[in-house]
Protein backbone atom coordinates (compact mmCIF):
# COMPACT_ATOMS: atom_id res chain seq x y z
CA UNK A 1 0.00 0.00 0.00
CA UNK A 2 2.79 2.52 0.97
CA UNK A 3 5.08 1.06 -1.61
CA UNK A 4 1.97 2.09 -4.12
CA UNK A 5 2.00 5.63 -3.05
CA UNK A 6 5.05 6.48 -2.95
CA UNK A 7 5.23 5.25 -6.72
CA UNK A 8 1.81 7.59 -7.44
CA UNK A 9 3.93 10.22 -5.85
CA UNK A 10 7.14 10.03 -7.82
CA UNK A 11 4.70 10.04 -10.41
CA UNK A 12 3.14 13.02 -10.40
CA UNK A 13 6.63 14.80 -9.33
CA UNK A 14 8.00 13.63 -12.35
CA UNK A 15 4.90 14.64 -14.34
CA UNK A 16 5.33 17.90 -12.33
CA UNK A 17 9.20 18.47 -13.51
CA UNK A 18 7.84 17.88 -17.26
CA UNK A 19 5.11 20.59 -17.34
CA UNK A 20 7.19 23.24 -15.49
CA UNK A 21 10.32 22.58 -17.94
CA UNK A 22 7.72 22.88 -21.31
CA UNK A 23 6.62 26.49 -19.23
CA UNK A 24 10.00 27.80 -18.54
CA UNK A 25 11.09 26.39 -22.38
CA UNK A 26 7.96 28.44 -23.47
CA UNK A 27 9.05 31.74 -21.44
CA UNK A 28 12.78 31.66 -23.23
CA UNK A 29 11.08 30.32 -26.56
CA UNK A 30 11.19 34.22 -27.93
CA UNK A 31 15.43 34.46 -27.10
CA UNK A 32 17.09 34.21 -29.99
CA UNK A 33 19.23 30.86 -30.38
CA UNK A 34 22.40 32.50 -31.58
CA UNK A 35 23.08 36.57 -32.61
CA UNK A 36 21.27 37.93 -35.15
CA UNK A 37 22.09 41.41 -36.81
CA UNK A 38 20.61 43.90 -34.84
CA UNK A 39 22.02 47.40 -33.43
CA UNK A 40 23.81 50.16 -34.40
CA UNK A 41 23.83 51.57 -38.16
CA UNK A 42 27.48 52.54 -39.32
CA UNK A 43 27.60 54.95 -42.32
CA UNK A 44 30.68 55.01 -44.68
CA UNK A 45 31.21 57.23 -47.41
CA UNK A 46 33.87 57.02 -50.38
CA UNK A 47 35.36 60.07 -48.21
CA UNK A 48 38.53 58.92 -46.63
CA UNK A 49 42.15 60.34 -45.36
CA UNK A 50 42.53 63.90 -47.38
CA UNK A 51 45.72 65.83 -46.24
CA UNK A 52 44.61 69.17 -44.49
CA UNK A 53 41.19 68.92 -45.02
CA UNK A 54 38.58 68.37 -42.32
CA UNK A 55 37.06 65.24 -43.17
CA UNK A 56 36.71 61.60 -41.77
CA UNK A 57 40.04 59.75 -41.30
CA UNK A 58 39.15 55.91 -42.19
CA UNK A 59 41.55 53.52 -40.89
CA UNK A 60 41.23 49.48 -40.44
CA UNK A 61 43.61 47.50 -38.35
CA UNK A 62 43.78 43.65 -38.09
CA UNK A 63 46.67 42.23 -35.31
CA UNK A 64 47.48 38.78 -35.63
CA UNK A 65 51.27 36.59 -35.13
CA UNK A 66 52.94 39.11 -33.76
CA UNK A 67 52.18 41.19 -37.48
CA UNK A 68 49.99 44.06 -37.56
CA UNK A 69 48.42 45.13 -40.43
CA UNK A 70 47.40 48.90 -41.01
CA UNK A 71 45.38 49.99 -43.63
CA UNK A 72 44.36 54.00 -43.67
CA UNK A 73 41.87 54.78 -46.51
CA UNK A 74 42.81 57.44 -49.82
CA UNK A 75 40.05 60.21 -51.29
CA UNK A 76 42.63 61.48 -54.28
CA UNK A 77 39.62 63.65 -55.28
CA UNK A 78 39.77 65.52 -52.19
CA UNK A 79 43.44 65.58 -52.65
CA UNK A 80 45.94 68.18 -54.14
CA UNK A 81 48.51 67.08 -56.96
CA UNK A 82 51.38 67.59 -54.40
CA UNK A 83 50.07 66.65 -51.05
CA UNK A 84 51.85 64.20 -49.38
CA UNK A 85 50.82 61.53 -46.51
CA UNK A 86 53.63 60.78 -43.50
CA UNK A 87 53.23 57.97 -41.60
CA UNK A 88 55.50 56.64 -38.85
CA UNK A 89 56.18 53.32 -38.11
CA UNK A 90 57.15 51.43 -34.78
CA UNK A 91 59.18 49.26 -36.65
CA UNK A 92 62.73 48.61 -38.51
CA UNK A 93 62.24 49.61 -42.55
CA UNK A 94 63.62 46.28 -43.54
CA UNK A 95 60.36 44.74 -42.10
CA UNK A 96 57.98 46.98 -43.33
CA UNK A 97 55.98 45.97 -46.22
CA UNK A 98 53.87 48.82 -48.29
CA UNK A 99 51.23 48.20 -50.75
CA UNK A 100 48.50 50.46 -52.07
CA UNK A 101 44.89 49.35 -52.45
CA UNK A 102 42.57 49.72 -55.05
CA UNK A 103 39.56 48.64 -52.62
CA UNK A 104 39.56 48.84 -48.39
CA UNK A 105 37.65 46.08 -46.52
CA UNK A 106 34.10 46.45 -45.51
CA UNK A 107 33.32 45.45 -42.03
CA UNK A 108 29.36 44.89 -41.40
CA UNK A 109 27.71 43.61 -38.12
CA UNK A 110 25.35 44.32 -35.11
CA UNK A 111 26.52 46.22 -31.91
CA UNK A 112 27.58 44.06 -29.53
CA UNK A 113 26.40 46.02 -26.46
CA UNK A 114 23.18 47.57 -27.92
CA UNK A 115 22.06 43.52 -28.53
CA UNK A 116 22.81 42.54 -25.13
CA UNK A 117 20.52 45.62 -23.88
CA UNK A 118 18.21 43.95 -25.62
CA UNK A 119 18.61 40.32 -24.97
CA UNK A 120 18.57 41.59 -21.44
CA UNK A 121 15.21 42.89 -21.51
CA UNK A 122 13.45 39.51 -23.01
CA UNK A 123 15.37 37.52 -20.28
CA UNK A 124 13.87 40.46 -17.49
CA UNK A 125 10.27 39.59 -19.09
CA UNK A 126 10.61 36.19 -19.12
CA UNK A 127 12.14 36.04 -15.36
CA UNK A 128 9.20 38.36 -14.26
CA UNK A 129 6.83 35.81 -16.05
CA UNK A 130 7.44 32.90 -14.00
CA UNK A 131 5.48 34.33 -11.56
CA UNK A 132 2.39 34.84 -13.25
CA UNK A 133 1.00 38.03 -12.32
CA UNK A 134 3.50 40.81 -12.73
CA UNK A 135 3.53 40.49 -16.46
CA UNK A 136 2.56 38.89 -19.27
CA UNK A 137 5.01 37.11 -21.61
CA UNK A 138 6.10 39.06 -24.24
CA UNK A 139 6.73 36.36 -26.70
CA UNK A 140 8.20 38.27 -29.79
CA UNK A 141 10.58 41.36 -29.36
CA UNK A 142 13.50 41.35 -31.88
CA UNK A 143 14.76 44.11 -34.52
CA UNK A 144 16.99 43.81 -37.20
CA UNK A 145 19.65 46.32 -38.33
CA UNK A 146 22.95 46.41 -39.35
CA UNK A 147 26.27 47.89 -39.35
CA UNK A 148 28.46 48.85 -41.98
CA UNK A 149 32.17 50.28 -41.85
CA UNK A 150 34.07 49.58 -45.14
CA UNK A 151 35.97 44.55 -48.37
CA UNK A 152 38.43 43.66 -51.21
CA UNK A 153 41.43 43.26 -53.25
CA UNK A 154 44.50 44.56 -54.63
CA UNK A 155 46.68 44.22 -57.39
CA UNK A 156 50.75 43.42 -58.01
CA UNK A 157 52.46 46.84 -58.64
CA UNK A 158 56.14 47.33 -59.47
CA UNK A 159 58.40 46.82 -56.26
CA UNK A 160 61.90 47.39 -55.45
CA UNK A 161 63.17 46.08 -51.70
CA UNK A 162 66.65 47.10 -52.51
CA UNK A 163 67.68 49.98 -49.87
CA UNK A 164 68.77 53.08 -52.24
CA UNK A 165 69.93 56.40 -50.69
CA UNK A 166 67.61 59.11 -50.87
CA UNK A 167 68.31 62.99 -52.26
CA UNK A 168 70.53 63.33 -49.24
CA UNK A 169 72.59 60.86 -47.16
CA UNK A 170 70.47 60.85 -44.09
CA UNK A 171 67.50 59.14 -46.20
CA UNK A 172 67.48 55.46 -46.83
CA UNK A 173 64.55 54.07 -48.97
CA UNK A 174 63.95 50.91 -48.67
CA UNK A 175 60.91 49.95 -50.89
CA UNK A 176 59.04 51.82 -53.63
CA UNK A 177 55.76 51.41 -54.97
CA UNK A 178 54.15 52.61 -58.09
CA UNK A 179 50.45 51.27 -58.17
CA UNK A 180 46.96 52.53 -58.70
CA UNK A 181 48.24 56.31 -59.21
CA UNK A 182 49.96 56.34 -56.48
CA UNK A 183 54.00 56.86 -55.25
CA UNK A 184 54.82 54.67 -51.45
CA UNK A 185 57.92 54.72 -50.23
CA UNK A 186 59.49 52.99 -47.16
CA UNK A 187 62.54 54.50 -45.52
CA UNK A 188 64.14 55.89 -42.55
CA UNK A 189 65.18 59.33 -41.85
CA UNK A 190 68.35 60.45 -39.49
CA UNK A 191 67.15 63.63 -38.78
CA UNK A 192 63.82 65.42 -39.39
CA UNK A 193 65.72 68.24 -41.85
CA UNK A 194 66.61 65.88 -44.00
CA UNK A 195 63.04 64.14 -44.02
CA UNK A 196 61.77 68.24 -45.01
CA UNK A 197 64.46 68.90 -47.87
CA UNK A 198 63.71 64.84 -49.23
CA UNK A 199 60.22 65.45 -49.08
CA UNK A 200 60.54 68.98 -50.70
CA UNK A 201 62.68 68.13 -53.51
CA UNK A 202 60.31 65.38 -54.60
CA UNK A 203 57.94 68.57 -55.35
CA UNK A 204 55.86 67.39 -52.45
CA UNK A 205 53.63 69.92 -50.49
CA UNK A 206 55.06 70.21 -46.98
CA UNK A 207 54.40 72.78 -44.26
CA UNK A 208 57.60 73.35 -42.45
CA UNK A 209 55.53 73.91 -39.09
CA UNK A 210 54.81 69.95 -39.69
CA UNK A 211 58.02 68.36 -39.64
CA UNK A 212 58.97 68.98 -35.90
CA UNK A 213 56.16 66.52 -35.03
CA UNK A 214 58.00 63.53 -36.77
CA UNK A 215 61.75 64.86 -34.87
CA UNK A 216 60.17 62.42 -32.15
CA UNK A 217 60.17 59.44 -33.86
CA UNK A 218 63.96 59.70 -35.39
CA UNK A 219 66.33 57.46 -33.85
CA UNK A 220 63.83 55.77 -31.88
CA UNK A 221 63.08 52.58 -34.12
CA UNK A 222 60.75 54.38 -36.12
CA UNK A 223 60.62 54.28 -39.90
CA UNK A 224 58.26 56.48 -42.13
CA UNK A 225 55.96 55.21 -44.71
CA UNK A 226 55.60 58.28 -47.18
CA UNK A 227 53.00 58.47 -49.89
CA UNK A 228 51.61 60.96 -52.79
CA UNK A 229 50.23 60.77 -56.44
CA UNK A 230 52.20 60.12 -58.72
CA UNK A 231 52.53 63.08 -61.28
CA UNK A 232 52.86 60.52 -64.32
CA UNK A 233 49.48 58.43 -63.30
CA UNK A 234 46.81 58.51 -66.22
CA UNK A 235 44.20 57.66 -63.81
CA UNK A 236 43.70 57.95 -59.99
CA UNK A 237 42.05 54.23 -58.43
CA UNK A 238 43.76 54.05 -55.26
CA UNK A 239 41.64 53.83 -52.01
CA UNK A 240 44.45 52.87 -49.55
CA UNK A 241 47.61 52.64 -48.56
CA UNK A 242 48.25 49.11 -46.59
CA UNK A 243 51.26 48.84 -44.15
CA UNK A 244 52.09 45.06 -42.53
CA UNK A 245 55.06 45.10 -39.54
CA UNK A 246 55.83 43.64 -36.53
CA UNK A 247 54.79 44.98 -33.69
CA UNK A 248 54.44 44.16 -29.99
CA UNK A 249 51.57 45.91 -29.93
CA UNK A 250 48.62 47.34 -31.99
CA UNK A 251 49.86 50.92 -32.96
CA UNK A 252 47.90 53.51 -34.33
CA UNK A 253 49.73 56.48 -35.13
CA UNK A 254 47.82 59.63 -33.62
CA UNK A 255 49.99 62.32 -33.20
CA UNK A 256 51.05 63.42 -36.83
CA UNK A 257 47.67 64.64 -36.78
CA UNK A 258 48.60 67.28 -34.52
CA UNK A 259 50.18 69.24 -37.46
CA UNK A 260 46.39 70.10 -39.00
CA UNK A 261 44.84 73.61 -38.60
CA UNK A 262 41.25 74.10 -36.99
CA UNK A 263 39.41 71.66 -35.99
CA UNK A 264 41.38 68.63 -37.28
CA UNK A 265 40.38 65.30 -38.87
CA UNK A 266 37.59 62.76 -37.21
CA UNK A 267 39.63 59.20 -36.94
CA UNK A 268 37.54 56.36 -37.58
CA UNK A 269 39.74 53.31 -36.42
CA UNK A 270 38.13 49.92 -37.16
CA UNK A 271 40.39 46.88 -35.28
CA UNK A 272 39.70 43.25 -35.91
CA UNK A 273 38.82 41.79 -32.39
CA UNK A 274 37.57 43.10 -29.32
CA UNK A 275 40.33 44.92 -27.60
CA UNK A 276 40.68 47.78 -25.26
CA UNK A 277 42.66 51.21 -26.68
CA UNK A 278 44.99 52.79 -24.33
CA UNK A 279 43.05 56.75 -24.04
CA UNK A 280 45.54 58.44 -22.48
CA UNK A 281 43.90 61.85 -20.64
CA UNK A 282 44.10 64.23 -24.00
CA UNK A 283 41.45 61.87 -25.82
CA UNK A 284 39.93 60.09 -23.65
CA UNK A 285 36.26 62.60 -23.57
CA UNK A 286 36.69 62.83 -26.93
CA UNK A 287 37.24 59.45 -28.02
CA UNK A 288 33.96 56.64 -28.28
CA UNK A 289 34.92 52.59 -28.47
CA UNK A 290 31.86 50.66 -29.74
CA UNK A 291 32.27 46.77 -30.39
CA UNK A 292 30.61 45.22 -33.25
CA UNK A 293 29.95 41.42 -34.53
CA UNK A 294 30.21 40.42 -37.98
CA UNK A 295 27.88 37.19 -39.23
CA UNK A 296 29.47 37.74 -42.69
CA UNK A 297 33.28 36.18 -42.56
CA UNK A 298 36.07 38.01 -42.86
CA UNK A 299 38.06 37.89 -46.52
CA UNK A 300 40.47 40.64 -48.05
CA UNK A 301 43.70 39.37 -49.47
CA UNK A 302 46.47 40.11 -47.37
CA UNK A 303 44.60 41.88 -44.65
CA UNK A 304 42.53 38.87 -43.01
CA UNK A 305 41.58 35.34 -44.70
CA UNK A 306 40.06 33.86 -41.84
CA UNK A 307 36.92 33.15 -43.61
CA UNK A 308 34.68 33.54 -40.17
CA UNK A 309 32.24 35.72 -38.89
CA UNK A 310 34.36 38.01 -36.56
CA UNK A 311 34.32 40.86 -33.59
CA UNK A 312 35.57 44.12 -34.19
CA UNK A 313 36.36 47.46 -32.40
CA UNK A 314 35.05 51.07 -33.90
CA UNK A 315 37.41 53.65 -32.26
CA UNK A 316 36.32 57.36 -33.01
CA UNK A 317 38.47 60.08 -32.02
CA UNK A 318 37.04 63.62 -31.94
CA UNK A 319 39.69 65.77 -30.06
CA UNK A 320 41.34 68.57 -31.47
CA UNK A 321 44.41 68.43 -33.23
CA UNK A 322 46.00 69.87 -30.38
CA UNK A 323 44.96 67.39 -27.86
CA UNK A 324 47.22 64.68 -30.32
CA UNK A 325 49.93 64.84 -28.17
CA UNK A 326 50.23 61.31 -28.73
CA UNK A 327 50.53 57.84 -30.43
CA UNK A 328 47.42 55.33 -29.76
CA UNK A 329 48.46 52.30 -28.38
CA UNK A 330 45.95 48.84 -28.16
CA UNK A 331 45.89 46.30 -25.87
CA UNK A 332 44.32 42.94 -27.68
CA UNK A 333 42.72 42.18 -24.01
CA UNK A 334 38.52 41.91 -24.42
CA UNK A 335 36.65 44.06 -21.94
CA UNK A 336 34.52 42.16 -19.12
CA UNK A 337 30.97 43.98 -19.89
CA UNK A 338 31.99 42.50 -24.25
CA UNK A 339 32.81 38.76 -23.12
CA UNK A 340 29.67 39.00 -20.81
CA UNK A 341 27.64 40.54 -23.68
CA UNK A 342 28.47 37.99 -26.00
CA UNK A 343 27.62 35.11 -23.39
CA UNK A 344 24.24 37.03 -24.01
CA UNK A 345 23.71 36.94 -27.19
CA UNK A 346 25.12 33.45 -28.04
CA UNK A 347 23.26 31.91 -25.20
CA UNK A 348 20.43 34.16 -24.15
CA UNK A 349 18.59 31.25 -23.24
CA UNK A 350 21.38 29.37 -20.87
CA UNK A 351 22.33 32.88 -19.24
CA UNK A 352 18.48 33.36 -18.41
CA UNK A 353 18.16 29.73 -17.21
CA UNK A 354 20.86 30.14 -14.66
CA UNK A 355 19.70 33.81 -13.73
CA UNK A 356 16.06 32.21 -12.81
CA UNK A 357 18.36 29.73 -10.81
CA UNK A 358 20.27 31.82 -9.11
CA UNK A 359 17.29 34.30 -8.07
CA UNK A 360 15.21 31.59 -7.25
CA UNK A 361 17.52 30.38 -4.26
CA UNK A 362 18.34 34.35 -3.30
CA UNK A 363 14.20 34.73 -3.67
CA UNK A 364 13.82 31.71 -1.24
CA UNK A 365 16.34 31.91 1.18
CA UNK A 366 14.74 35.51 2.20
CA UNK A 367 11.76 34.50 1.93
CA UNK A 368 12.06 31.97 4.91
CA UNK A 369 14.43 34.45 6.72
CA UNK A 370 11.01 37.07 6.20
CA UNK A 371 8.34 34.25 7.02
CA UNK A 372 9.98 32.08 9.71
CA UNK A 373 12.98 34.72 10.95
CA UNK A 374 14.89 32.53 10.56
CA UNK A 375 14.39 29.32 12.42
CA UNK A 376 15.60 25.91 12.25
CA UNK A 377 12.74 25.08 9.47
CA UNK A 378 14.00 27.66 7.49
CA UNK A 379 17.06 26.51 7.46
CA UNK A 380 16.32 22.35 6.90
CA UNK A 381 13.95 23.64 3.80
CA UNK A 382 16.09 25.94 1.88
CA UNK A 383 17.96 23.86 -0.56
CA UNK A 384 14.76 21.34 -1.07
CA UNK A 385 12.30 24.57 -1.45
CA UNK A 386 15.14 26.60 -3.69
CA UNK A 387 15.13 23.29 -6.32
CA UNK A 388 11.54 23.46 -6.70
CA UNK A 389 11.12 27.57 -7.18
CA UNK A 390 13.10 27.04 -10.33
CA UNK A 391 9.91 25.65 -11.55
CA UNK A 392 8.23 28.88 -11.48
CA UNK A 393 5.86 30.21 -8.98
CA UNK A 394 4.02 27.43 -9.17
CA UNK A 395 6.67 25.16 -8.07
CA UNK A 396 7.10 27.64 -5.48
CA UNK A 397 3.72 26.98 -4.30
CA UNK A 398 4.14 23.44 -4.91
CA UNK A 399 7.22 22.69 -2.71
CA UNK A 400 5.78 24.80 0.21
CA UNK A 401 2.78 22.32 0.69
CA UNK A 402 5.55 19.32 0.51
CA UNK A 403 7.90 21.41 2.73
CA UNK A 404 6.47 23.60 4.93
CA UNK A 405 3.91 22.89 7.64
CA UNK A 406 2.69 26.53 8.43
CA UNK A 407 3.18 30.04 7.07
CA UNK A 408 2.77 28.48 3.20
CA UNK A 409 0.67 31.59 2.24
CA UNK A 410 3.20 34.13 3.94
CA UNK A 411 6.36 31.80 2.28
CA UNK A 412 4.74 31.97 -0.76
CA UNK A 413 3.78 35.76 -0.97
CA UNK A 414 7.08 36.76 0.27
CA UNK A 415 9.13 34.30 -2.35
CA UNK A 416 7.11 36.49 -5.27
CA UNK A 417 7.96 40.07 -3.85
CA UNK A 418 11.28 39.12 -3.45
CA UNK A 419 11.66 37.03 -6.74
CA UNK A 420 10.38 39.82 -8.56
CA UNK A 421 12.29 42.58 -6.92
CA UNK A 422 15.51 40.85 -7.32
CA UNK A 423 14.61 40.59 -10.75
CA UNK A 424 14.42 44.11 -11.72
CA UNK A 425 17.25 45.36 -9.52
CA UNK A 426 19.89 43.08 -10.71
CA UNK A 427 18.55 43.12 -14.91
CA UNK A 428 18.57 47.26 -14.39
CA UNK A 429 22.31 46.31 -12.74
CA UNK A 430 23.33 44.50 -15.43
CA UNK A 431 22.27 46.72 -18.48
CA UNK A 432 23.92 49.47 -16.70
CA UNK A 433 27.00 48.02 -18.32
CA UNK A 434 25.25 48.51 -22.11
CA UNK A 435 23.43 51.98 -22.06
C-alpha cells in the first residue's frame, strides 16, 4: 500500500518536472538561439584620409602573429597634386611591407552592447513571467539592423626592396611602390631636416611647421611610410595605402595629426577583435569605443583570410588636433561587460536559465528568513524549497505544501515580492553596463 504511493507520488513529481520545464522552455522560446544582426547603423562614405582637409580619417587595423596590419583609406579627389601623406612606423624599414589598395575592406555587423541591452530585456520579461501576475510574456521582441564600416582586393604593382639612398645621405629608402596612381615609399630618416628637404625636392607639399612633429620618432626605431600621387598616373584608383610590420603591440599612429589647422580630422579606427585602446587623458572625452559582430566572414587578401564571422572594435576620435599629443596604443585584451555581452547573445537562453536559478535560491532563502525569521525550518527547507522555485511560482507553491507545515501563504507571498524585486534590480544592474 505505501510502496503504491510512494510510486503515485514520484509520479506526479516527475509529471510535475515535465510541465514546469515545457513552461519555462515556453518563457525563453522568444530568445534568440544565436546573434542575429541587430544594433547600431554605421555609415561610410567614399570620403577617406585627405591631407589638411577636415574630413573623416578611415583607418582598419587587423593584429594577428605578432604582425599588424594597417590599412588607412585614400580620397585622391579631395586631394591636391602635391600633397603628401607621412606615416611613422614602430618598426625597422627592412620589415615593413607597403602596398596600395585599389579597394579597403568592408566590415558589417550588429553592436555588440546595444544587442545585449536587448537580450537583457526579453530575459527580465521572461524572469518576471514565472510568476504569473506581474507580467505577461512578451513572446516576440527582436529588430533587425545592421552595421556597416568599409571589403576587397589589390593588385601586383612594381616593387623594389633594394635599400637606395635618398636625395641626401640621411635618407634610406627601402621599398618603392608605383600602383593605382599612387608613389609609397618605405625608408628611414636620421634627422627630421633631412626628411623636409627629401620630401621637398620630390615637389611634395610640406608645411615646415609639420616636420617637428616627426623629430620624435627619429632614432627611436621608427621608420616612415611616405605616400603621394604620382605626377605621371593617367588615372587615380587608389583607395588605400596598406602597411604590414611587426609589432608588440597594436599601434595607431595619432599624433602626426597634430600638425592640421582648426578643428582637425575625425579618426575612424576599425580593429579586428575586441580589444581595449589605451586613451591616455588628451582623448579620452573625446574618443567613443563601440564593439561590433560580424555574421558575414572576414576575406580581403592580405589583410585577413580567416573566412569567419568576426568581432571588431570602432574607435572614433574627436579631439582637437592639439589634444594629439600622442601615439594610440591597443591592448588585444577583451573588456569584461563584451565577453559578458556575448555570453548574451550566443546563449540568451542558458544565461536566463541560470539567472532564474540563481534568483530563485536568493528569492527563497529571504523569503524563509522574512516568514519564519529565521528558524531551524528555514534553514532544513532551503535547498529542497530553492530546487523546486526554479519551476516557477508554481513550483514555489508546490514545494511549500511538501515542505512547509505553516506560514505556506506568507512563504509563498514573500518568495514572489522578493523574486520579482531581485529581478528588476539586478537586470537594471546589469544593463547598466550597455546603455
Amino acid at each position: 500500500m505505501r510502496n503504491n504511493f510512494l510510486k503515485n507520488r514520484n509520479k506526479r513529481f516527475v509529471g510535475f518536472l515535465l510541465i514546469n520545464l515545457i513552461l519555462i522552455s515556453f518563457l525563453f522560446w522568444s530568445f534568440p538561439a544565436s546573434a542575429c544582426g541587430c544594433g547600431l547603423m554605421i555609415s561610410q562614405s567614399d570620403d577617406g584620409w585627405s591631407y589638411g582637409d577636415d574630413s573623416a580619417e578611415q583607418s582598419f587595423i587587423n593584429f594577428e602573429n605578432g604582425t599588424e596590419k594597417l590599412i588607412i583609406t585614400l580620397n585622391l579627389k579631395k586631394r591636391s597634386k602635391d600633397a603628401v601623406l607621412v606615416i611613422p612606423i614602430p618598426a625597422n624599414p627592412k620589415l615593413i611591407k607597403a602596398d596600395v589598395l585599389s579597394d579597403v575592406p568592408k566590415f558589417s555587423g550588429y553592436n555588440v552592447s546595444k544587442k545585449a541591452h536587448e537580450n537583457l530585456s526579453s530575459i527580465r520579461d521572461a524572469l518576471l513571467s514565472t510568476q504569473i501576475y506581474p507580467i505577461v510574456p512578451i513572446l516576440l521582441k527582436s529588430s533587425i539592423s545592421t552595421s556597416y564600416v568599409g571589403g576587397a582586393n589589390s593588385r601586383d604593382g612594381a616593387l623594389l626592396n633594394a635599400p637606395t639612398k635618398g636625395i641626401n645621405q640621411d635618407i634610406v629608402v627601402y621599398q618603392h611602390l608605383e600602383k593605382e596612381g599612387m608613389v609609397a615609399e618605405v625608408l628611414s630618416a636620421a634627422t627630421s631636416d633631412a626628411l623636409y628637404d627629401y620630401l621637398k625636392q620630390k615637389g611634395l607639399k610640406v608645411e615646415k611647421d609639420s616636420i617637428p612633429i616627426f623629430r620624435d620618432y627619429i632614432n627611436k626605431e621608427f621608420s616612415f611610410v611616405v605616400s603621394w600621387i604620382s605626377p605621371s598616373a593617367s588615372a587615380d584608383s587608389a583607395k588605400g595605402l596598406q602597411m604590414n610590420f611587426p609589432a608588440k603591440k597594436i599601434f595607431y599612429p595619432l599624433k602626426p595629426g597634430s600638425a592640421y589647422p582648426g578643428d582637425g580630422m575625425e579618426k575612424i579606427i576599425n580593429v579586428v577583435g575586441f580589444v581595449s585602446p589605451k586613451l591616455y587623458s588628451d582623448i579620452k572625452n573625446a574618443t567613443k569605443v563601440d564593439y561590433f559582430y560580424s555574421e558575414i566572414p572576414s576575406s580581403f587578401k592580405d589583410f585577413s583570410s580567416s573566412g569567419k564571422k568576426f568581432g571588431f572594435t570602432k574607435i572614433v576620435v574627436k579631439a582637437a588636433p592639439k589634444k594629439l599629443t600622442q601615439d594610440l596604443y591597443i591592448s588585444k585584451n577583451t573588456p569584461f561587460k563584451i565577453t559578458n555581452a556575448q555570453l548574451i547573445n550566443f546563449h540568451p537562453f542558458i544565461y536566463g536559465l541560470i539567472l532564474l536559478i540563481v534568483f530563485s535560491f536568493i528569492s527563497t532563502y529571504l523569503a524563509l528568513r522574512f516568514s519564519f525569521m529565521g528558524t531551524a525550518q528555514a534553514s532544513a527547507s532551503m535547498a529542497k524549497l530553492g530546487i523546486f522555485s526554479c519551476f516557477t511560482l508554481i513550483g514555489a507553491i508546490i514545494g511549500s505544501f511538501v515542505f512547509l507545515k505553516e506560514k505556506r501563504f506568507k512563504f509563498i507571498i514573500s518568495f514572489s515580492l522578493v523574486f520579482v524585486t531581485v529581478t528588476l534590480i539586478i537586470s537594471f544592474l546589469i544593463s547598466l553596463l550597455y546603455k
